[in-house]
Protein backbone atom coordinates (compact mmCIF):
# COMPACT_ATOMS: atom_id res chain seq x y z
CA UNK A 1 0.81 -19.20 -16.32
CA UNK A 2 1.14 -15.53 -14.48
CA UNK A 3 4.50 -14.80 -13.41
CA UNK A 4 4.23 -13.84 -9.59
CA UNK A 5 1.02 -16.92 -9.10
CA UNK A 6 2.78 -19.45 -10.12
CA UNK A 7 3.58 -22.51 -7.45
CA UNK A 8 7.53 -23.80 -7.85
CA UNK A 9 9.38 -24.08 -4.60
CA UNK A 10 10.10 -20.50 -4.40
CA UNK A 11 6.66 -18.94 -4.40
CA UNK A 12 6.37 -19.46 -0.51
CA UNK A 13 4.03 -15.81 0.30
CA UNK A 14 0.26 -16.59 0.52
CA UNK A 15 -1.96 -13.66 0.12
CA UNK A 16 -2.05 -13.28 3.75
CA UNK A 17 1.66 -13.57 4.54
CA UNK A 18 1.62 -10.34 2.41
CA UNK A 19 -1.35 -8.81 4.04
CA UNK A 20 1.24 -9.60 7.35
CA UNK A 21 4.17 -8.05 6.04
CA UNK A 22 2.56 -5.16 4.62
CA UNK A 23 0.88 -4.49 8.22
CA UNK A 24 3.60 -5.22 9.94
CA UNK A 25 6.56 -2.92 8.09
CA UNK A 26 3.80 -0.21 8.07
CA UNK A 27 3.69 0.13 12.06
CA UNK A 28 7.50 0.03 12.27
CA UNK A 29 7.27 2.90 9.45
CA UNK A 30 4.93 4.45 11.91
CA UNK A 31 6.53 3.73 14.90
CA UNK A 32 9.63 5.35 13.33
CA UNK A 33 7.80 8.65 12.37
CA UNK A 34 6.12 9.24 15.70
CA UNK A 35 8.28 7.92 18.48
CA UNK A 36 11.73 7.68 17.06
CA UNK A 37 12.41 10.54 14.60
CA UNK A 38 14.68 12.07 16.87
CA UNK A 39 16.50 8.89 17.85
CA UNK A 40 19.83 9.37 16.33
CA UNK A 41 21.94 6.26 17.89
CA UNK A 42 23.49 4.08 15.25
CA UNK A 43 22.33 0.92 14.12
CA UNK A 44 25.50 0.20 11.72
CA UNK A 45 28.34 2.17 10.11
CA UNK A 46 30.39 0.74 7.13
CA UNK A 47 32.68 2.74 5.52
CA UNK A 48 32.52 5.75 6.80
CA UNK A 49 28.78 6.13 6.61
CA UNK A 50 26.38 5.28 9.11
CA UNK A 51 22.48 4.27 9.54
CA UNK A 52 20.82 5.14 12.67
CA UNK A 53 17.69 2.71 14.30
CA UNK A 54 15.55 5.38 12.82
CA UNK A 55 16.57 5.53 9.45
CA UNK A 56 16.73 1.46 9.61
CA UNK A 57 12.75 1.69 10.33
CA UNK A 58 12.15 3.79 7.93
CA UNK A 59 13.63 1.80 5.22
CA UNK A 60 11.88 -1.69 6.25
CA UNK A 61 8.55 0.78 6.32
CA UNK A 62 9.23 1.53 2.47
CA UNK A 63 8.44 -2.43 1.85
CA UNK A 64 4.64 -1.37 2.82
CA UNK A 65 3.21 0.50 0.07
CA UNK A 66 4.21 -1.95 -2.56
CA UNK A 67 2.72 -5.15 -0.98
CA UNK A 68 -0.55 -3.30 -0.49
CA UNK A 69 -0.56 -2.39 -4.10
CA UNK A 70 0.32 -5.82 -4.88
CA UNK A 71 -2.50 -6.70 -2.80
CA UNK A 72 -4.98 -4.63 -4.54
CA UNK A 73 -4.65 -5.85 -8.02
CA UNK A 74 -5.03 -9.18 -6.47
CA UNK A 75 -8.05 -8.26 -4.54
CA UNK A 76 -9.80 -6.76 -7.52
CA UNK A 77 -8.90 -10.11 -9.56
CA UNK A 78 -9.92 -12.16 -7.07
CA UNK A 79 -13.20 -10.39 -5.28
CA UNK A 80 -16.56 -11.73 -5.45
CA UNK A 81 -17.98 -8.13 -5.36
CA UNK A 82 -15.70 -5.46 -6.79
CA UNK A 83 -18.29 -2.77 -6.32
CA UNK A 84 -18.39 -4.16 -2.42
CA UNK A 85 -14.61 -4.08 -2.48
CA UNK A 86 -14.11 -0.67 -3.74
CA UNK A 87 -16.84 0.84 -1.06
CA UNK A 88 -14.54 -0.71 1.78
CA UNK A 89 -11.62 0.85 0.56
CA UNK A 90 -13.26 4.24 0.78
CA UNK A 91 -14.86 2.99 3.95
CA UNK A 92 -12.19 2.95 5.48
CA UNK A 93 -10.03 5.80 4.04
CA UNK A 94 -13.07 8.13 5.79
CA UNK A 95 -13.13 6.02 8.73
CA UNK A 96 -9.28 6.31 9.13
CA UNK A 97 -8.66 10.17 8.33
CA UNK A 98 -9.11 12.01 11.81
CA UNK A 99 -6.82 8.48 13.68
CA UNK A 100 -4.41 9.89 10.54
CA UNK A 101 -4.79 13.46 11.00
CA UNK A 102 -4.36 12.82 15.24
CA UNK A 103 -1.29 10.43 14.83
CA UNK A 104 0.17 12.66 12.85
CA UNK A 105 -0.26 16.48 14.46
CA UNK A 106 -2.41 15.91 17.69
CA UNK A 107 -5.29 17.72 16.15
CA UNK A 108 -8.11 16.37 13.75
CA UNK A 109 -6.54 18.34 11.13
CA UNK A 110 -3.39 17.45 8.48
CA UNK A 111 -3.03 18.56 4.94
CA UNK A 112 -2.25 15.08 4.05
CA UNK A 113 -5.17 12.33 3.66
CA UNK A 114 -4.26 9.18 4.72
CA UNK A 115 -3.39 6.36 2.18
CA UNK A 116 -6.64 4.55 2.00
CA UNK A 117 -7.86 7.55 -0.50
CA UNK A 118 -4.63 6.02 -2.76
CA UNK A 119 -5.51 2.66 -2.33
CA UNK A 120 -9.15 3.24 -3.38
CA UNK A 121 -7.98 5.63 -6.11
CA UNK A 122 -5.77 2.77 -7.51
CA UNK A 123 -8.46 0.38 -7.44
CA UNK A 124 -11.01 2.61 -9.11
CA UNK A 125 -8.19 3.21 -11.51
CA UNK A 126 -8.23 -0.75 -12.18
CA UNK A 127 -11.96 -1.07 -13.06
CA UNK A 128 -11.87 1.81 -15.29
CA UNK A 129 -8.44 0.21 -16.97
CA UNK A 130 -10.41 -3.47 -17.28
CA UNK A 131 -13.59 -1.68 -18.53
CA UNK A 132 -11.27 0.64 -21.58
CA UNK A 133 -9.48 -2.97 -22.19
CA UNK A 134 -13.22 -4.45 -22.68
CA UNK A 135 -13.49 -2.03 -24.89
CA UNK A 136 -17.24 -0.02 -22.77
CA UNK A 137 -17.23 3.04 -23.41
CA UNK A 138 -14.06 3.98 -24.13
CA UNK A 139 -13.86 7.54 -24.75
CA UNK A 140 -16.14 8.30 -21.32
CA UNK A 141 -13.47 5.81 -19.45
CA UNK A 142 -10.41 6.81 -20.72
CA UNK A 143 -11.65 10.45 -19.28
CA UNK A 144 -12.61 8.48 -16.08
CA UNK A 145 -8.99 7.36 -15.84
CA UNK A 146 -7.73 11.08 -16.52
CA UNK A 147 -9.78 12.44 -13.83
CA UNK A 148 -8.37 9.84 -11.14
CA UNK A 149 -5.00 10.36 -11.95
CA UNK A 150 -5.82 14.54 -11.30
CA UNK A 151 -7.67 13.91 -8.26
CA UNK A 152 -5.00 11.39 -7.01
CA UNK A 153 -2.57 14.75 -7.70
CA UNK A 154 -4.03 17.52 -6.40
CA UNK A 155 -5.74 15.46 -2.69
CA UNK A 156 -2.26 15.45 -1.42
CA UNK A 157 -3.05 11.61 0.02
CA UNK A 158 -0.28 9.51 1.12
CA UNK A 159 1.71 8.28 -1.84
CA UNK A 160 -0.26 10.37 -3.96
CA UNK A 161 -0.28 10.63 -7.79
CA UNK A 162 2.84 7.86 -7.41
CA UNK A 163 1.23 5.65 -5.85
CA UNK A 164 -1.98 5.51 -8.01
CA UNK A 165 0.13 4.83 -11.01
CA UNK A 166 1.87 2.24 -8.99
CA UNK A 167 -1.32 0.03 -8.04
CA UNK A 168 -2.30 0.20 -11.78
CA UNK A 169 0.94 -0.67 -12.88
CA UNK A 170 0.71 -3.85 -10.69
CA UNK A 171 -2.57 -5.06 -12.49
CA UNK A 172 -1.36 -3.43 -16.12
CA UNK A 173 1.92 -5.45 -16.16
CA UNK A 174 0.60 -8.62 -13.07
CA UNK A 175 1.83 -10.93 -15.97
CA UNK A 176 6.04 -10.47 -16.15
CA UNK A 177 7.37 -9.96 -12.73
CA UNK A 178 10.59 -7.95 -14.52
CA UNK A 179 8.46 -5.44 -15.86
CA UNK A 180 6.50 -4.67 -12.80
CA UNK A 181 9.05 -4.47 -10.48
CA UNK A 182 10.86 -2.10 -12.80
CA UNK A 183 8.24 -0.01 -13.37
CA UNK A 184 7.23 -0.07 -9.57
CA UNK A 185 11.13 1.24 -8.85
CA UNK A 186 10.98 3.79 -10.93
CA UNK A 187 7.45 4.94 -10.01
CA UNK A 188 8.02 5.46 -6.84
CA UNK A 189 9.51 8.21 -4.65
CA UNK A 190 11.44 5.70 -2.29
CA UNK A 191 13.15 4.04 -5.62
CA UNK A 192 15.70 1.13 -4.64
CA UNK A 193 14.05 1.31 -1.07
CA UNK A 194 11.39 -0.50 -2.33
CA UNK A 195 13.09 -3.67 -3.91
CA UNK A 196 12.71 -5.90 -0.87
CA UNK A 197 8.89 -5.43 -1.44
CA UNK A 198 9.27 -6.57 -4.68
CA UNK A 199 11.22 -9.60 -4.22
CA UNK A 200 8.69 -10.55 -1.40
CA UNK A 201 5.95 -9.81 -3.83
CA UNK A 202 7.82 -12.11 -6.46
CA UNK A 203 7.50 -15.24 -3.95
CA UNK A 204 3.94 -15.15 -4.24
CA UNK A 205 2.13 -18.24 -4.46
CA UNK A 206 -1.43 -17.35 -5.53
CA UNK A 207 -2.77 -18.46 -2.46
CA UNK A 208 -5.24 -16.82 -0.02
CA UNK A 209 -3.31 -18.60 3.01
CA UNK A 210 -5.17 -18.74 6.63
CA UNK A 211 -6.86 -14.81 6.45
CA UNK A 212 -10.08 -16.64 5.01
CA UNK A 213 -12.97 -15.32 7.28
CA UNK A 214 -14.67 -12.24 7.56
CA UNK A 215 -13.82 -11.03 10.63
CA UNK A 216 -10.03 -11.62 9.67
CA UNK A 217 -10.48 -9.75 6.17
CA UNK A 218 -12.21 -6.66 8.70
CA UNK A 219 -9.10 -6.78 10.65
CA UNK A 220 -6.93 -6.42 7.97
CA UNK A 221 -8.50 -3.20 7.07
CA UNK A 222 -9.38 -2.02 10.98
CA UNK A 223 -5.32 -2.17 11.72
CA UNK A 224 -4.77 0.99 10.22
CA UNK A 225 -7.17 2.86 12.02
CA UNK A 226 -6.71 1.27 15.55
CA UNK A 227 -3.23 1.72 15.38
CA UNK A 228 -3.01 5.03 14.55
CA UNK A 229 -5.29 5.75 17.54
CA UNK A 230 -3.38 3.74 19.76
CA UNK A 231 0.03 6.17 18.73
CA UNK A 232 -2.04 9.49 19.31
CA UNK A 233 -2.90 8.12 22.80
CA UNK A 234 0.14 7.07 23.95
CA UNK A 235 1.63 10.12 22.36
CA UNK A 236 -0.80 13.18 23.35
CA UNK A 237 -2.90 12.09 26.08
CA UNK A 238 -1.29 12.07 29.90
C-alpha cells in the first residue's frame, strides 16, 4: 500500500480538506502581501527575536504550494481525462494572469506569471515522466521533459523552475512519504517553512471527501482568480 493513501487512524485529510487548506493559507499568503506588508506589530517574541502578524502570514502561506502539488499528482492519478485536466490547468493560468498581474501592481502588467503556468507545467511534466517510465518514445520524451524544465526557468511564473521539480517529485517519489517530504524541503525556496504542508500532506487518507460535483471542482479552480480580483478592488479602486 502507498505511503500517504493509506487509511490508519491518522490519515484524517480527504482530498478536499487539502484542496481547503491549500485555498485557504494561499489568501492569508495573499492577504499578507497586499494589505499587511507594512504591518510591523508583533505577533510573538521569544528570546530576543520577534515575529510580526505579517511575517506569521507569510509563513502559514508557505503551507500552499506544497498541498497543491500534492494535489496535482493526485489529480493526474486519479482523473478520468488527463488531457481534460491538463487544459483546465492552463485554462485557468490564462484566465487568472491579468487578476495576478492587477493584484499585484494595479496595472495588467507584472513580470511574474501567476502560478497556474507552474501547476500546469508540473502536470505536463507528470505525463511526460509516466509516458518515459512506459517506456513511448523515450528519447522524444525525455527531450519533452528537458524543454519543460527550461520553459518552467526562463517564464519567471510563481514558484518557477522549483516548483516544477517539486510537483514531479510528488508523483516520482508518491510511494515513501520520507523521501518526498525530503526532497520537497530541499527543493524548495521556503525550505523548513514548508514542513507543516508536509505533515498535513502525510495525513492523507486517499479520499476525495465532500468536493465531489462539478460545480465544486470549478470553484476550486475559480478561487484564485476571484480573489485576486476582489484584492485589486478593494485595493485600487475608490
Amino acid at each position: 500500500m502507498e505511503q500517504g493513501t493509506s487509511t490508519g487512524k491518522f490519515r484524517v485529510l480527504s482530498n478536499s480538506a487539502l484542496k481547503v487548506i491549500a485555498v485557504i493559507t494561499m489568501i492569508i499568503d495573499h492577504i499578507a502581501v497586499v494589505f499587511y506588508y507594512r504591518f510591523t506589530d508583533v505577533f510573538i517574541s521569544f528570546a530576543g527575536r520577534s515575529m510580526t502578524y505579517y511575517e506569521l502570514m507569510r509563513l502559514i502561506g508557505r503551507m500552499s504550494f506544497p498541498v497543491y502539488a500534492f494535489l496535482i499528482s493526485e489529480g493526474f492519478i486519479h482523473t478520468r481525462n488527463r488531457k481534460m485536466y491538463g487544459l483546465r490547468l492552463l485554462l485557468f493560468a490564462l484566465l487568472s494572469e491579468i487578476p495576478w498581474n492587477l493584484e499585484h501592481t494595479g496595472t495588467i502588467y507584472y513580470e511574474k506569471q501567476n502560478v497556474f503556468f507552474t501547476l500546469f507545467l508540473g502536470y505536463a511534466g507528470i505525463c511526460t515522466a509516466e509516458k518515459i517510465r512506459k517506456g513511448e518514445e523515450t528519447l522524444k520524451n525525455q527531450a519533452m521533459m528537458l524543454l519543460l524544465l527550461l520553459i518552467s526557468f526562463v517564464l519567471n511564473a510563481d514558484y518557477g523552475y522549483s516548483g516544477f521539480c517539486t510537483i514531479l517529485m510528488m508523483y516520482l517519489l508518491r510511494e515513501s512519504l520520507i523521501l518526498r517530504t525530503c526532497a520537497g524541503i530541499c527543493l524548495l525556496s521556503c525550505h523548513w517553512k514548508a514542513i507543516p504542508a508536509f505533515a498535513l500532506i502525510g495525513l492523507y487518507n486517499g479520499k476525495r471527501g465532500f468536493i465531489s460535483n462539478r460545480f465544486l471542482q470549478i470553484l476550486f479552480y475559480a478561487i484564485y482568480p476571484l480573489h485576486m480580483l476582489i484584492f485589486y478592488l478593494l485595493t485600487y479602486v475608490r
